[in-house]
Protein backbone atom coordinates (compact mmCIF):
# COMPACT_ATOMS: atom_id res chain seq x y z
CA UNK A 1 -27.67 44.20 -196.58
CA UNK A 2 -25.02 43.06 -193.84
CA UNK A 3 -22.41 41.03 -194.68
CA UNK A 4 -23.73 38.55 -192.04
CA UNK A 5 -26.91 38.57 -194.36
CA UNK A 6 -25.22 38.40 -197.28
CA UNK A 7 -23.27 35.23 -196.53
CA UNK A 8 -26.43 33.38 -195.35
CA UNK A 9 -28.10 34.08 -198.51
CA UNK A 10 -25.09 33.07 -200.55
CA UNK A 11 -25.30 29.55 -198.48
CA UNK A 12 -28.64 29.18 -198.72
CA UNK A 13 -29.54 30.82 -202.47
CA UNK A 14 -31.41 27.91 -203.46
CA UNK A 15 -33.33 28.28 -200.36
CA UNK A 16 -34.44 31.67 -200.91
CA UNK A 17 -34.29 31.24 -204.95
CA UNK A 18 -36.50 28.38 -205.85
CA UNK A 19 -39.89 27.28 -203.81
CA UNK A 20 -39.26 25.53 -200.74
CA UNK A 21 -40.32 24.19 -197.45
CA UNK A 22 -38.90 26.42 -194.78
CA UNK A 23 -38.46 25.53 -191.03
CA UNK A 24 -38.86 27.71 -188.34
CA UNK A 25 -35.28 28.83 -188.19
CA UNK A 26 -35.12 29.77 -191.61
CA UNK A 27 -38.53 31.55 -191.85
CA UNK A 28 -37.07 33.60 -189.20
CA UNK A 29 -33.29 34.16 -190.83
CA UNK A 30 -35.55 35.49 -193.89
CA UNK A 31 -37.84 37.74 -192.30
CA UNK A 32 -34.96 39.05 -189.72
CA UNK A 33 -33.36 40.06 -192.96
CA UNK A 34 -36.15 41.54 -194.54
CA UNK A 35 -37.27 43.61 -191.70
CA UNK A 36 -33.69 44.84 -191.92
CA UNK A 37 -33.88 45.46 -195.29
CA UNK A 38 -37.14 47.08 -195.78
CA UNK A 39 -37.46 49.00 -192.12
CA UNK A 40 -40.87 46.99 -191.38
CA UNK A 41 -41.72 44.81 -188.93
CA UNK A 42 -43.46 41.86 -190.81
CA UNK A 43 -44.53 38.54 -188.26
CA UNK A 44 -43.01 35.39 -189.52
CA UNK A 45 -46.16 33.65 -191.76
CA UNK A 46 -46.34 30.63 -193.60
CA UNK A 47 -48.65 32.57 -196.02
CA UNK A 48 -47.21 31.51 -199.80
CA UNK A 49 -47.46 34.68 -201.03
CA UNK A 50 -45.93 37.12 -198.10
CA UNK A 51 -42.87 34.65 -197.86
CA UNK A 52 -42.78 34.99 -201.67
CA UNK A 53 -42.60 38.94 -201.15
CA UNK A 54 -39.80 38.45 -198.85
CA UNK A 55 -37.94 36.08 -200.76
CA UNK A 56 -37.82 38.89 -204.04
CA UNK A 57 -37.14 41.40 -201.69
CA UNK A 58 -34.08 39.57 -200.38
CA UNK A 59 -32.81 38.14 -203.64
CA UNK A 60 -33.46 41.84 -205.54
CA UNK A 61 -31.47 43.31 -202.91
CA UNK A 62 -28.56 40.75 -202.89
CA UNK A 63 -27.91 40.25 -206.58
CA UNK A 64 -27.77 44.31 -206.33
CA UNK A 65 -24.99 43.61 -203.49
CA UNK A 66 -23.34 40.96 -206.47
CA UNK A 67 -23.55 43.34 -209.22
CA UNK A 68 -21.80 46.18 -207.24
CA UNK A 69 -18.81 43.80 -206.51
């Protein structure tokens, strides 16, 4: 995880934490981020459970980022 990535989850760790309505720029920010992470290249979706997916992806890998701090 970039630093870059890692500071917009820090800012936005509610957003990617707990349920939520996303906009468009955010959907993005969190597939950008998991296509970075994982090496795939997933379409942004508004399908619950793929933007779930994402979202434990990203928060697994940045609470692994915290705990190595």
């Amino acid at each position: 995880m970039t630093q870059e990535d890692f500071n917009w989850v820090q800012q936005n760790y509610n957003l990617v934490a707990k349920p939520s309505r996303l906009n468009k720029e955010e959907s993005l920010k969190l597939f950008t981020i998991f296509n970075s992470l994982t090496g795939e290249n997933r379409k942004v979706t508004s399908c619950g459970r793929c933007v779930e997916l994402v979202k434990k992806t990203i928060l697994h890998e940045y609470n692994k980022k915290i705990n190595e701090l």
